[in-house]
Protein backbone atom coordinates (compact mmCIF):
# COMPACT_ATOMS: atom_id res chain seq x y z
CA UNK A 1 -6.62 8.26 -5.28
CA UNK A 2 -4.62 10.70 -6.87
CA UNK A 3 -3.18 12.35 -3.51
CA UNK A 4 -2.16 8.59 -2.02
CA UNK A 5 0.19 8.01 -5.65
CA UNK A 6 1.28 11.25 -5.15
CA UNK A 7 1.98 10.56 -1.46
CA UNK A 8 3.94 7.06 -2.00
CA UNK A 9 6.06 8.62 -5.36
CA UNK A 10 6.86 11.26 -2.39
CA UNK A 11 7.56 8.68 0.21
CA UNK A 12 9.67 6.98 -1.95
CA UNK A 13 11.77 9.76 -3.05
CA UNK A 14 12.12 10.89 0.83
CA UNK A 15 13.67 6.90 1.21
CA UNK A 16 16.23 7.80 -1.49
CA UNK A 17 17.04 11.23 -0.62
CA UNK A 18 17.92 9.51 3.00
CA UNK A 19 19.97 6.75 1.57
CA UNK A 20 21.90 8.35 -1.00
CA UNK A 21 22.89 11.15 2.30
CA UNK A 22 24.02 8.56 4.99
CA UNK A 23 24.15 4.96 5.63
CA UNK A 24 26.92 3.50 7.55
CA UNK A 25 30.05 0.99 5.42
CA UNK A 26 30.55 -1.13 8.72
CA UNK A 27 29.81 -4.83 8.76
CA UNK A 28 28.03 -4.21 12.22
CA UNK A 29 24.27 -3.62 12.49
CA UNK A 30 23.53 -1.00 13.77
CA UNK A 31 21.44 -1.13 17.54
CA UNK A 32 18.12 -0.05 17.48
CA UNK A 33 15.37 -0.45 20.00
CA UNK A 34 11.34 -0.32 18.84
CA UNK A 35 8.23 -0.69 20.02
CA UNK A 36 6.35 -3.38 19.14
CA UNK A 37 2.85 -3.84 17.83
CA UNK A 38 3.26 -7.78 18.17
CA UNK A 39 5.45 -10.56 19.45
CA UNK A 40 5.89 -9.41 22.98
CA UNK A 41 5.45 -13.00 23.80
CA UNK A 42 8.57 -13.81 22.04
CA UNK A 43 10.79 -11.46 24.59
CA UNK A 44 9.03 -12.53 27.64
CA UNK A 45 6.36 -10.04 27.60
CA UNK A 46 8.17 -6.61 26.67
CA UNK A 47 6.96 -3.46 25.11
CA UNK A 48 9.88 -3.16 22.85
CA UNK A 49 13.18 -4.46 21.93
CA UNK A 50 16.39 -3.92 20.83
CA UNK A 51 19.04 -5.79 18.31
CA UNK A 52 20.99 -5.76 21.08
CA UNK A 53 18.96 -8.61 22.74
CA UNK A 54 19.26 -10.57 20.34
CA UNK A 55 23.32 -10.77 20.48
CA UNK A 56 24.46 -14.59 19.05
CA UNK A 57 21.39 -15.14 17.36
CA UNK A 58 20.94 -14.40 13.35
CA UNK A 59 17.92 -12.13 12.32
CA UNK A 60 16.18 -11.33 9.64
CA UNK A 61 15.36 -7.53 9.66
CA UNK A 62 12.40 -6.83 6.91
CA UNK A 63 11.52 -2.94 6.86
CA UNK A 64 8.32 -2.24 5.41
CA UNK A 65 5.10 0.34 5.38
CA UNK A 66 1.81 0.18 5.29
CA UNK A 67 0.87 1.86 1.71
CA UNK A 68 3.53 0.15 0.23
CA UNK A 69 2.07 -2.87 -1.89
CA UNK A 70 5.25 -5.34 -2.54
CA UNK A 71 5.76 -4.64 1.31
CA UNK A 72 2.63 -6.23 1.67
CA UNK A 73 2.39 -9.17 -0.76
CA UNK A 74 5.69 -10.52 1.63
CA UNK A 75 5.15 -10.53 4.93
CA UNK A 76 3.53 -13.75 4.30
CA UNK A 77 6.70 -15.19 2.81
CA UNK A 78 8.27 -13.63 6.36
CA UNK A 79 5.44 -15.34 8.54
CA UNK A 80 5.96 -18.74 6.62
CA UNK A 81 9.70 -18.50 7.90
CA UNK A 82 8.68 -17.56 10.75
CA UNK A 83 6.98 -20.54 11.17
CA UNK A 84 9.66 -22.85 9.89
CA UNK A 85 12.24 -21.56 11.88
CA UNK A 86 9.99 -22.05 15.02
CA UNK A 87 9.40 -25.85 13.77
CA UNK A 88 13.00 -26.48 13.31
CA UNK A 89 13.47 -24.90 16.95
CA UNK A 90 16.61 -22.09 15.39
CA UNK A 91 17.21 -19.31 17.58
CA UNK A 92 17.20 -17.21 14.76
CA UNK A 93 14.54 -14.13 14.63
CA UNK A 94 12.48 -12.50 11.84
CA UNK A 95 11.70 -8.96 13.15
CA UNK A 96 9.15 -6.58 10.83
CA UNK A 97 10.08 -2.92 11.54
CA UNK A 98 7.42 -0.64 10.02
CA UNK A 99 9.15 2.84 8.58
CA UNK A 100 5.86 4.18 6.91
CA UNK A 101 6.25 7.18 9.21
CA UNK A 102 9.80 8.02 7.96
CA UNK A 103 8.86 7.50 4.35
CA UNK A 104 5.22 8.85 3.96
CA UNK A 105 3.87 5.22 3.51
CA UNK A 106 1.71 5.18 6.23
CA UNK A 107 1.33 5.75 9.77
CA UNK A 108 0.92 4.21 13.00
CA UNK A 109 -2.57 4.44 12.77
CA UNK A 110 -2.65 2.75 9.57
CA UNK A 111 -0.04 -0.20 10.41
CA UNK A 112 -1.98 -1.30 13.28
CA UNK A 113 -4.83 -1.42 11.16
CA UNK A 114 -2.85 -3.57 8.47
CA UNK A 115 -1.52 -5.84 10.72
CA UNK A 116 -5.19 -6.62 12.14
CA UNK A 117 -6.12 -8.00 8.77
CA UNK A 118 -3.24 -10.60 8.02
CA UNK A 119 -2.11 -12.98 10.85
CA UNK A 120 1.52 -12.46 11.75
CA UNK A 121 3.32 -14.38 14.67
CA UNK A 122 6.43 -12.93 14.13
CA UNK A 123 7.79 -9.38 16.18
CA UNK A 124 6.35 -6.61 14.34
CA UNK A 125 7.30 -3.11 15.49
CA UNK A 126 8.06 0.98 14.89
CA UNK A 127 11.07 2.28 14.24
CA UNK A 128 11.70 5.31 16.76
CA UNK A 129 14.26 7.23 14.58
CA UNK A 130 14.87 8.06 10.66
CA UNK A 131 18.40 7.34 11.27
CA UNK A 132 17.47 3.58 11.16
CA UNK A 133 17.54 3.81 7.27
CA UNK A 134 20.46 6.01 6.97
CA UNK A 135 21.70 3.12 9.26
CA UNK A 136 20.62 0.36 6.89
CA UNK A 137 21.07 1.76 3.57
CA UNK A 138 17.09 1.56 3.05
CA UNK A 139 17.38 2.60 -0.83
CA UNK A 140 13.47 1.32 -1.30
CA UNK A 141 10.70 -0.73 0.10
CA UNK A 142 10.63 -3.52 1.28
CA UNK A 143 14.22 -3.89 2.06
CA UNK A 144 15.69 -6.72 4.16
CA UNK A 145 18.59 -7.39 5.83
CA UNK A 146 20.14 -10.33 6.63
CA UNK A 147 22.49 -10.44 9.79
CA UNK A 148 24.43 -13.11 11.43
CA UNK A 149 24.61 -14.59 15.24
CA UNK A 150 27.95 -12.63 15.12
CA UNK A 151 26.35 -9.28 14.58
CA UNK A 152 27.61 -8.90 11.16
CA UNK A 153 25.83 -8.11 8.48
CA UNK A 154 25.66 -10.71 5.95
CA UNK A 155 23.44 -9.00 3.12
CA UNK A 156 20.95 -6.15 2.07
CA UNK A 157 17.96 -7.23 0.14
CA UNK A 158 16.31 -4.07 -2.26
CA UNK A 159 12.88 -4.78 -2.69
CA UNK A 160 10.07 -7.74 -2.62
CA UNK A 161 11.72 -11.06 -2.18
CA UNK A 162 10.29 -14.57 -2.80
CA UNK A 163 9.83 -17.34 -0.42
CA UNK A 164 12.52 -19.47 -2.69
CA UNK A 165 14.65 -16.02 -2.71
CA UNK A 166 14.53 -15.73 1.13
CA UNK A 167 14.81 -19.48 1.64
CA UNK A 168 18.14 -19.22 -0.14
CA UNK A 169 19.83 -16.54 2.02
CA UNK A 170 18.77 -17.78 5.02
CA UNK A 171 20.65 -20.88 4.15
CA UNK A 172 23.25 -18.51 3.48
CA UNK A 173 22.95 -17.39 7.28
CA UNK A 174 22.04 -20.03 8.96
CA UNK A 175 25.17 -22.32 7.15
């Protein structure tokens, strides 16, 4: 027990040591392309995807690990969008990008297993690079960010968010 607090205090100091040494000012998000674990059927059957095909569409970005409790408690919140989004028939996108690997809060391994005990519908994939939270300014976890169809991004979420919380910006978004 001792060596997995140890390991997530580590974790999260490796997330701030990478944030506080990078992160880019531009309005832009950055491209990134990932693997995915689920929601292949969203993008026709691919293995991965890319921000980039998602041009003129807003998306909710929500990085999280797998030892990482408040990361956790939310994806429900993010699945519950999800599905109202879907209902509504937006073209905007909730994509889960897992960074345990880059922040010592899990691994592959250990995200699949997560994922097989909760019951997401929404894209769920690996980030391939560490530079994707130098990229985002991931300070802690969860962080989420909030981009519009335009690219742009609209705003950075530190931490666990609410369903009222995330309701709110995505009115914010979605205008």
């Amino acid at each position: 027990m001792r060596t997995s607090a140890a390991l997530a205090v580590l974790g999260l100091i490796l997330v701030l040591a990478l944030a506080c040494n990078g992160g880019s000012d531009a309005e832009t998000a950055a491209d990134f392309t990932m693997p995915l674990y689920s929601g292949a059927e969203h993008f026709g059957g691919a293995a991965e995807v890319s921000l980039s095909d998602l041009d003129g569409r807003p998306v909710i970005v929500n990085f999280w690990a797998p030892l990482c409790p408040p990361c956790r408690a939310e994806m429900p919140h993010f699945q519950e969008v999800w599905e109202e989004l879907q209902a509504e028939g937006s073209d905007a996108m909730v994509l889960g990008v897992d960074v345990g690997s880059f922040t010592l809060l899990g691994d592959r391994p250990q995200s699949i297993e997560f994922l097989e005990t909760i019951d997401l519908t929404y894209p769920v994939g690996e980030a391939q690079d560490r530079r994707i939270i130098m990229d985002y300014s991931v300070r802690g976890m969860p962080t989420t960010v909030f981009i519009n169809a335009d690219g742009a991004i609209h705003r950075t979420w530190g931490g666990a968010i609410t369903k009222g919380q995330l309701d709110e910006v995505i009115d914010e978004v979605l205008g």
